[in-house]
Protein backbone atom coordinates (compact mmCIF):
# COMPACT_ATOMS: atom_id res chain seq x y z
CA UNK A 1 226.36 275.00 95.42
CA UNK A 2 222.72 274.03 95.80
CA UNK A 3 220.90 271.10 94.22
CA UNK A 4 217.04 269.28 95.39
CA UNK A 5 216.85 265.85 94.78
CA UNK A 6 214.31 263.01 94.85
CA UNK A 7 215.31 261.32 98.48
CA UNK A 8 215.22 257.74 97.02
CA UNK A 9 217.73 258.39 93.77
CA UNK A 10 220.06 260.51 96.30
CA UNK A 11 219.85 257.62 99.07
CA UNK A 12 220.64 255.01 96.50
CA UNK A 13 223.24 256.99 94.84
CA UNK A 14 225.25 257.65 97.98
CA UNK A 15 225.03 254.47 99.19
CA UNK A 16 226.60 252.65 96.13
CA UNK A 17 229.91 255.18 95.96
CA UNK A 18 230.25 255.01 99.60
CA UNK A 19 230.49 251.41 99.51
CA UNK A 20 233.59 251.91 97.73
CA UNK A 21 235.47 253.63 100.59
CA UNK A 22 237.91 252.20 103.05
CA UNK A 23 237.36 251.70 106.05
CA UNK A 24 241.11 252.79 107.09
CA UNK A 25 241.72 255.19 104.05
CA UNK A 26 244.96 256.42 103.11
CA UNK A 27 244.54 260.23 103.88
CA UNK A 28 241.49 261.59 105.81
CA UNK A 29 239.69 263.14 102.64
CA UNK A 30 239.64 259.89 101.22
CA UNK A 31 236.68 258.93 103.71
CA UNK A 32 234.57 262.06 101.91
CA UNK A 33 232.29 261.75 98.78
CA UNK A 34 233.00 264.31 96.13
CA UNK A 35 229.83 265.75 95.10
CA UNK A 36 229.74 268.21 91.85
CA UNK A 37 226.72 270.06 90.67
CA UNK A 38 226.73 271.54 87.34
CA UNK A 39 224.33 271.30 83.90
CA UNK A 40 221.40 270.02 86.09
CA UNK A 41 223.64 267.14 86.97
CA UNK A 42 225.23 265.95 90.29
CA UNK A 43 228.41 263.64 90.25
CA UNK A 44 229.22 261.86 93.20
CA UNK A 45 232.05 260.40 93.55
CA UNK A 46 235.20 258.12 95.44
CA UNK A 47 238.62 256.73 95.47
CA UNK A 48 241.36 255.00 98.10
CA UNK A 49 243.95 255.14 95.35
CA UNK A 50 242.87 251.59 94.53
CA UNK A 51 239.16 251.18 93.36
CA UNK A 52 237.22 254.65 92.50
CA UNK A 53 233.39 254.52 92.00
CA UNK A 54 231.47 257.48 90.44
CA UNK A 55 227.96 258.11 89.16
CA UNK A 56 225.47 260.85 87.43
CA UNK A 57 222.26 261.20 88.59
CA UNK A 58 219.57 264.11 87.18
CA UNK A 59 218.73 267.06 89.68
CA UNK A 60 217.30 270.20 90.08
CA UNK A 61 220.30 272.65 90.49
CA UNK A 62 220.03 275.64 91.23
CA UNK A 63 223.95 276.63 91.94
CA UNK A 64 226.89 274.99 90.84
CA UNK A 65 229.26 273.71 92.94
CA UNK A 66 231.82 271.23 93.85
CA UNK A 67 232.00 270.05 97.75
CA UNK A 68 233.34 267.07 100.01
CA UNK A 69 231.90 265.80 102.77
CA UNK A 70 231.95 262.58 104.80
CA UNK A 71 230.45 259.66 103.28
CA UNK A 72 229.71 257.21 105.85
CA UNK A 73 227.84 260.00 107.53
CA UNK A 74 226.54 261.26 104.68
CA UNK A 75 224.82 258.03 104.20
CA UNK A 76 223.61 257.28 107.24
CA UNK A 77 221.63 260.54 106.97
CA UNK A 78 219.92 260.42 103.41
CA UNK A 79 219.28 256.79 104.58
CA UNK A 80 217.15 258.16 107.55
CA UNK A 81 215.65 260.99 105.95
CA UNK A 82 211.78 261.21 105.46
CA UNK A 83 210.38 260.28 101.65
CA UNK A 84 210.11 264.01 100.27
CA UNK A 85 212.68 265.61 98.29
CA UNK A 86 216.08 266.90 99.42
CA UNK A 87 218.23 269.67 99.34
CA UNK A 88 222.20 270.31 99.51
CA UNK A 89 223.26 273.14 99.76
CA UNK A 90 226.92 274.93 100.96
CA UNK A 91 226.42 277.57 103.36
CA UNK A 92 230.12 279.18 104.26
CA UNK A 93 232.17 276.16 105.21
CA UNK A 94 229.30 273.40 106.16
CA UNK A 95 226.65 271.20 103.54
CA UNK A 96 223.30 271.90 104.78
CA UNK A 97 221.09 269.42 104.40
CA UNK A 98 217.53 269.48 104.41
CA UNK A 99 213.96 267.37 103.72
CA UNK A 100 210.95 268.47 104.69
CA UNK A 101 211.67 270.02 108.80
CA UNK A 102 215.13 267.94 109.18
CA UNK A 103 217.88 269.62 108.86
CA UNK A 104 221.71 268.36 108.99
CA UNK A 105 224.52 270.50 108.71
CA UNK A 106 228.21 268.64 108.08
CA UNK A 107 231.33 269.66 107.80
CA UNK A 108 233.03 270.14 104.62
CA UNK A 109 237.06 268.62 104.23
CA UNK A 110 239.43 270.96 101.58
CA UNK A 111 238.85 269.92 98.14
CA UNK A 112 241.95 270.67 96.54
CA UNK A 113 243.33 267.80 98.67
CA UNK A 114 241.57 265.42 96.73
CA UNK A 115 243.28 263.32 94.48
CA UNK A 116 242.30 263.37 91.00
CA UNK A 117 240.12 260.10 89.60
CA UNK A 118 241.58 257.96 87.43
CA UNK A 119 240.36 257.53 83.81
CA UNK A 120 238.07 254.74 82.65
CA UNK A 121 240.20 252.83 80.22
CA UNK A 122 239.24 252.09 77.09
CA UNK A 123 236.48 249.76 76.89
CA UNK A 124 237.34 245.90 76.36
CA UNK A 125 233.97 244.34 75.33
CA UNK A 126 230.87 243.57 77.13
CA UNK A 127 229.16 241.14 78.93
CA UNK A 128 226.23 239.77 79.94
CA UNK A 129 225.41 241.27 83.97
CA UNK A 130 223.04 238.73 85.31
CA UNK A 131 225.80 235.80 84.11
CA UNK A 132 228.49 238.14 85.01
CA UNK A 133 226.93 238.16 88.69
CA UNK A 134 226.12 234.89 88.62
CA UNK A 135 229.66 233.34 87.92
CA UNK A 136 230.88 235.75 90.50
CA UNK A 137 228.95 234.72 92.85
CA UNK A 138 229.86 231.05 92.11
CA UNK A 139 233.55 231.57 92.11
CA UNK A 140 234.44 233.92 94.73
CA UNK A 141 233.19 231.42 97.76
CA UNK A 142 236.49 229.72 96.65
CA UNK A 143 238.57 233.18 97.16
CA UNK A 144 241.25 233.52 99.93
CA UNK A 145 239.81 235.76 103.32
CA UNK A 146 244.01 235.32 104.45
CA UNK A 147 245.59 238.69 104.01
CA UNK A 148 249.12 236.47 104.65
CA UNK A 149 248.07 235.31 101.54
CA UNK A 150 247.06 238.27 99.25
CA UNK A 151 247.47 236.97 95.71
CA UNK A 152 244.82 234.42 96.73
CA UNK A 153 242.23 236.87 98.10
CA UNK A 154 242.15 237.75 93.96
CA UNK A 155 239.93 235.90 91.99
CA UNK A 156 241.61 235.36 88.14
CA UNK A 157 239.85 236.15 85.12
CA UNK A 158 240.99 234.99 81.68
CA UNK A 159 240.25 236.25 79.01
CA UNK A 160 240.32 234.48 76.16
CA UNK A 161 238.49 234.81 72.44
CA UNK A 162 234.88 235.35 73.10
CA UNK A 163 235.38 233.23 76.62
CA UNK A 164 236.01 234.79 80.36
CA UNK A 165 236.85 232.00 83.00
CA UNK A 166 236.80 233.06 86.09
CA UNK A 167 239.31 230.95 88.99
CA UNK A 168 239.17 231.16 92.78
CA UNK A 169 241.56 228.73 94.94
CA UNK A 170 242.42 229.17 98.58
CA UNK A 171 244.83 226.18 98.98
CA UNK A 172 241.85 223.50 100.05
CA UNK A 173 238.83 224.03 97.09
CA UNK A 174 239.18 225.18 93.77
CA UNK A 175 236.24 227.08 91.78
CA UNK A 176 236.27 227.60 87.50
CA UNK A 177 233.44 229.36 85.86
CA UNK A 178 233.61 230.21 82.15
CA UNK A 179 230.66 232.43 80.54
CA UNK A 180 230.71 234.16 76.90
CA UNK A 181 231.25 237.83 76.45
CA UNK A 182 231.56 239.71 73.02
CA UNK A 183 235.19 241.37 72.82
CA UNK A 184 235.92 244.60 70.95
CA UNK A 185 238.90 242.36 69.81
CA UNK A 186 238.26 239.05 68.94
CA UNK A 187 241.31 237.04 69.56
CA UNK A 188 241.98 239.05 73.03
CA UNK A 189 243.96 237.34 75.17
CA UNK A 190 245.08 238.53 78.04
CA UNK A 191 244.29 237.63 82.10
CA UNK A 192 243.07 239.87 85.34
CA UNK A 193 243.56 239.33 89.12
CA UNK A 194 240.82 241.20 90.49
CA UNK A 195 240.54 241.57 94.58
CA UNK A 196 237.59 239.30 95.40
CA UNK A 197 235.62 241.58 97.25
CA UNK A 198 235.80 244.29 94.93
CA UNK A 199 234.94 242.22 92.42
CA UNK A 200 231.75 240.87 94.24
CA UNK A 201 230.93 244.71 94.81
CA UNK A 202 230.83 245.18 91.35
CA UNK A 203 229.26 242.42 90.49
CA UNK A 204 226.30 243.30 93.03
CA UNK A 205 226.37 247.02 92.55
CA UNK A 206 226.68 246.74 88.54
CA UNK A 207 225.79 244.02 86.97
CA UNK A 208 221.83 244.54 87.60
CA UNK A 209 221.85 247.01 85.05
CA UNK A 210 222.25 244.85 82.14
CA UNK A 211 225.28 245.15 79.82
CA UNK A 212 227.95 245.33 81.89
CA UNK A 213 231.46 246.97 79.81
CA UNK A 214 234.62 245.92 80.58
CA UNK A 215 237.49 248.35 80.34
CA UNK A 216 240.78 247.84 80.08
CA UNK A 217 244.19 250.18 80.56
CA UNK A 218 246.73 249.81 78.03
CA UNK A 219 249.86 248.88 80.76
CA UNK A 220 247.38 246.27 82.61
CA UNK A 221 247.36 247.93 85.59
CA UNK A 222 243.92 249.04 85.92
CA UNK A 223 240.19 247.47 85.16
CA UNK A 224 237.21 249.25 84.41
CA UNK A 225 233.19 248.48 84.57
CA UNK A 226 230.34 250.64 83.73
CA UNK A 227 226.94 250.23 83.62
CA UNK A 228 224.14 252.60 83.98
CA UNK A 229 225.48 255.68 84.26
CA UNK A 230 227.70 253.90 87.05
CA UNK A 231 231.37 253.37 86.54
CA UNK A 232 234.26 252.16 88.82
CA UNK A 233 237.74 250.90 88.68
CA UNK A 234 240.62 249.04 90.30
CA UNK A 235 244.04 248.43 90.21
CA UNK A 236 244.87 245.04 89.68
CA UNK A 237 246.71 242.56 91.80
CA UNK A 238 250.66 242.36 91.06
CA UNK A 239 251.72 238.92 91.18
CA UNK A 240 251.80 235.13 89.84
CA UNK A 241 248.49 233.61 90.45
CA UNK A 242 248.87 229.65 90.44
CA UNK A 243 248.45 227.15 87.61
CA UNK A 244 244.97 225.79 89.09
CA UNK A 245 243.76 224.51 85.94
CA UNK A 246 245.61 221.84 85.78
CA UNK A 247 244.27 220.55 89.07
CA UNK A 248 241.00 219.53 87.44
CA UNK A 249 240.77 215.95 86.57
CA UNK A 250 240.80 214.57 82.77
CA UNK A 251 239.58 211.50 84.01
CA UNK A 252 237.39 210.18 86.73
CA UNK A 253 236.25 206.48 86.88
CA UNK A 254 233.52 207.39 89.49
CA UNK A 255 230.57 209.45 89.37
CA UNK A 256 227.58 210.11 91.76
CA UNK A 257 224.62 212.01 90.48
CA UNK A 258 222.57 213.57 93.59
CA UNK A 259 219.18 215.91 93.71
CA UNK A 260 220.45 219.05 94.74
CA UNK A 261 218.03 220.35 96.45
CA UNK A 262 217.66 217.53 98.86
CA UNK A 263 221.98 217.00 99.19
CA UNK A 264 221.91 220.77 100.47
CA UNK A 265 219.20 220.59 102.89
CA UNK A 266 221.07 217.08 104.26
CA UNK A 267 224.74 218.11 104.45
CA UNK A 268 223.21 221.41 106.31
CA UNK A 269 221.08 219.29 109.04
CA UNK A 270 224.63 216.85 109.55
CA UNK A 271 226.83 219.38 109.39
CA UNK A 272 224.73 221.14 112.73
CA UNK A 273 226.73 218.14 115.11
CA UNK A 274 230.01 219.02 113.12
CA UNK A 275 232.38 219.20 115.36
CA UNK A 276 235.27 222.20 114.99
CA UNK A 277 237.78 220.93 112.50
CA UNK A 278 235.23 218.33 112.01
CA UNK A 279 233.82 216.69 108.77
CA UNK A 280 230.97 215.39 107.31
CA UNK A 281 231.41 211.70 105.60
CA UNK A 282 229.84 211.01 102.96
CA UNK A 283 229.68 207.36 101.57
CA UNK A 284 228.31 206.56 98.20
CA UNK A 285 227.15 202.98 98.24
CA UNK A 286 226.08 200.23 95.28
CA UNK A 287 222.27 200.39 95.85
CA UNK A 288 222.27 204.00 94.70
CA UNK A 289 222.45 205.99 98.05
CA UNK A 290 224.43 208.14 99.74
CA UNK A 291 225.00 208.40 103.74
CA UNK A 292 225.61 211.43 105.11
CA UNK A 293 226.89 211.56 108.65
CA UNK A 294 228.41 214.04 111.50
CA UNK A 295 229.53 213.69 114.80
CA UNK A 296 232.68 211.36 116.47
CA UNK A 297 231.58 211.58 120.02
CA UNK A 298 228.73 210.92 122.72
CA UNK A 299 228.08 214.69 122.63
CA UNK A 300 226.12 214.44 119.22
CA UNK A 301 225.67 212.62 116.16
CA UNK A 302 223.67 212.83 113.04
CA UNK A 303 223.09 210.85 109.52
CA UNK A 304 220.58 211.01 106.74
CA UNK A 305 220.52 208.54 103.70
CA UNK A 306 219.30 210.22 100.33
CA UNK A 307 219.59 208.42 96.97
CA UNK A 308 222.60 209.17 94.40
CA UNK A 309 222.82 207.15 91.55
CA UNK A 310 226.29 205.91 91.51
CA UNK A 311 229.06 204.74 88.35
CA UNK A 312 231.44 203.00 89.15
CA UNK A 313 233.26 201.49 92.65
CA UNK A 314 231.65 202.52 96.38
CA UNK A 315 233.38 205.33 97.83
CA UNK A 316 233.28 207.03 101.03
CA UNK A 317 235.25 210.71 101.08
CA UNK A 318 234.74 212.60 104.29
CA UNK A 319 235.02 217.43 103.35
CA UNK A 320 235.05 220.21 105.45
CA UNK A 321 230.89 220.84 106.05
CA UNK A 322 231.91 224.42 105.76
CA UNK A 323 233.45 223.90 102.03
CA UNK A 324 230.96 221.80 101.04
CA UNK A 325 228.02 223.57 102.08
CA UNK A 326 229.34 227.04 100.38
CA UNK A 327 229.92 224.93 97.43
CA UNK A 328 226.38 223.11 97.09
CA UNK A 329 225.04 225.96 97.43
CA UNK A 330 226.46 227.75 94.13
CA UNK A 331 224.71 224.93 92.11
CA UNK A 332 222.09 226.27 90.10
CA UNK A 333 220.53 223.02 88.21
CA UNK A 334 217.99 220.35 89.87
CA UNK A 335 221.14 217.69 90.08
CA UNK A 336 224.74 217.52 90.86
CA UNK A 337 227.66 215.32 90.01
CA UNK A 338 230.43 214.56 92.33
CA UNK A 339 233.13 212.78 89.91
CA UNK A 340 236.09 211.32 92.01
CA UNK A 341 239.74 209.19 90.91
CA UNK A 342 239.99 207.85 94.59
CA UNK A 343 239.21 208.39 97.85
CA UNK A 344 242.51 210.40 98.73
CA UNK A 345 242.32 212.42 95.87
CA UNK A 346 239.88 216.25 95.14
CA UNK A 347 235.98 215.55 94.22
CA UNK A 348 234.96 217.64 91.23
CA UNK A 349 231.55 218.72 91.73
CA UNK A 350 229.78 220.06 88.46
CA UNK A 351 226.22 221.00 87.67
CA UNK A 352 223.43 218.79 86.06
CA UNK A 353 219.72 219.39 84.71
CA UNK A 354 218.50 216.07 85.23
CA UNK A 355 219.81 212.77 86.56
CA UNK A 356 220.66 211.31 82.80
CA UNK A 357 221.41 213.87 81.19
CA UNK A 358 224.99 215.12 80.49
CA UNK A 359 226.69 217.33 83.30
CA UNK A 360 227.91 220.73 82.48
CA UNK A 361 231.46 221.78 82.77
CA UNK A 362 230.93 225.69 82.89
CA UNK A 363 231.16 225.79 86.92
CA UNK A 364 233.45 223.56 88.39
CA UNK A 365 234.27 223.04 92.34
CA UNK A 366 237.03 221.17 93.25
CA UNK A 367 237.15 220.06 96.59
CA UNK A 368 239.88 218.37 98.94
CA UNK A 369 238.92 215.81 100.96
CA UNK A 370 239.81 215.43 104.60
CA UNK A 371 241.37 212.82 105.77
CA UNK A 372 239.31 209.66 107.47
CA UNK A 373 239.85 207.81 110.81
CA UNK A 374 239.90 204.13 110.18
């Protein structure tokens, strides 16, 4: 096998299927990429028995070939190689590889060990990547990081009509995002736990490239994406995710509507004298401002007053700074609504263009409060 290669379309190639592998994989040849060069085409690819990532790029090849070699280091090489163009090639049992005078040569691991890929399923529908991204990005700051805990390290996607909401809890926030796709099928209805970090990988890796399709095996046990000549899938999470929707509040007799811009840059400068396990109290008053404040000893202290225009009764709520930060931050319009029942009881925070106008309910982030020291 022998193949040359523009350095910056091999470097960016490797880099996105190596991503997919394990740090701790299964079987040793599970940490190699499985690079095939036939028809002036190399296909690199990988797989953990869980999520397998492959791609096609265009190259000059001059023998065909099929080899495996170790990712991680096969990355870090292209990565440091000089811009010029690049050569594999397998001489007896090593890759050779070469760009202008550098030359690397690694070892190869057996081939016929390597488990066979599994299939893209059949494709689903498509979506929208930059709102695919986006919602991912909003919900998965809600995800589980306790492995105890693994159904809620999953982030849910239903799918329902011409409607994908996605759902994040880990026990203390909540996060809902619904976007439009067009289905192959237009009453689908069916629902997805997808590993949170995988699907942020995707959505990163992916959902640049415009239409995104979504794939889907006919026993539910596997999920698809292409895009661009890229393709990947995972097996899906077993298990009963919780009935989070019904968390969300019908009704809520108090609302706040608050800049954005300026409540993120405030909860960040209070949340600096937060102590661990601490909070950050916010208290909405009558004359249409909110106090923000941090601290509950001599050791440091901190408040800063920025205006909210408020419906309904004063109320002060007191949230994780941690929670609250990762969730301003997911806001993507120039105001915010917190919308309360009580004091005791989970703010919903929801996106809004402008302080009249009407707040949207595609993102929603659910927050518990933390209990206040009278």
């Amino acid at each position: 096998m022998q193949f040359t290669v523009d350095r910056d379309v091999l470097s960016e190639a490797v880099s996105w299927t190596a991503r997919s592998l394990s740090p701790r994989p299964p079987a040793p040849v599970l940490s190699g990429l499985l690079i095939t060069a036939e028809n002036q085409t190399v296909t690199i690819s990988s797989f953990d028995y869980e999520v397998s990532a492959q791609l096609h790029i265009e190259a000059d090849v001059t023998s065909e070939g099929t080899v495996l070699v170790s990712g991680r280091l096969l990355n870090d090489i292209v990565k440091a190689l000089p811009q010029a163009p690049v050569t594999l090639s397998l001489e007896e049992s090593k890759v050779v590889v070469t760009c202008k005078s550098s030359r690397f040569a690694l070892a190869t691991m057996p081939v016929g060990e390597y488990p066979e890929l599994p299939s893209q399923p059949e494709v689903a529908g498509t979506v929208d990547g930059a709102a695919f991204a986006r919602a991912v990005a909003q919900v998965i700051i809600a995800a589980s990081r306790d492995d105890t805990l693994p159904i809620l390290t999953a982030v849910k996607l239903e799918l329902e009509g011409d409607t994908i909401t996605f759902l994040a809890t880990d026990r203390y926030r909540l996060a809902m995002r619904e976007i439009h796709w067009a289905p192959h099928q237009p009453d689908i209805s069916t629902s997805l736990l997808i590993k949170a970090k995988t699907l942020n990988d995707v959505a990163k890796s992916l959902a640049g490239g415009g239409e995104l399709a979504v794939s889907l095996s006919e026993d539910d046990a596997l999920v698809g994406f292409s895009s661009g000549g890229r393709r990947t899938t995972s097996v899906l999470v077993d298990g009963d995710y919780p009935k989070i929707r019904q968390l969300f509040p019908e009704e809520t007799p108090i609302h706040a509507v608050v800049n954005t811009a300026e409540l993120i840059e405030a909860a960040r400068r209070v949340s600096l004298v937060s102590e661990r396990n601490g909070h950050v109290r916010l208290q909405f008053s009558e004359d249409n401002r909110v106090t923000l404040d941090a601290g509950v000893d001599d050791n440091a202290s901190a408040s800063e007053v920025i205006e909210a225009q408020l419906s309904g009764e004063p109320i002060t709520v007191g949230f994780n700074p941690a929670y609250l930060n990762e969730g301003l931050n997911v806001i993507d319009t120039e105001h915010l609504r917190f919308s309360f029942v009580s004091a005791p009881k989970p703010a919903m925070i929801t996106g809004q263009k402008d302080a009249e106008g009407e707040h949207s309910t595609d993102f929603r982030y659910l927050l518990m409060p933390v209990r206040l020291l009278s």
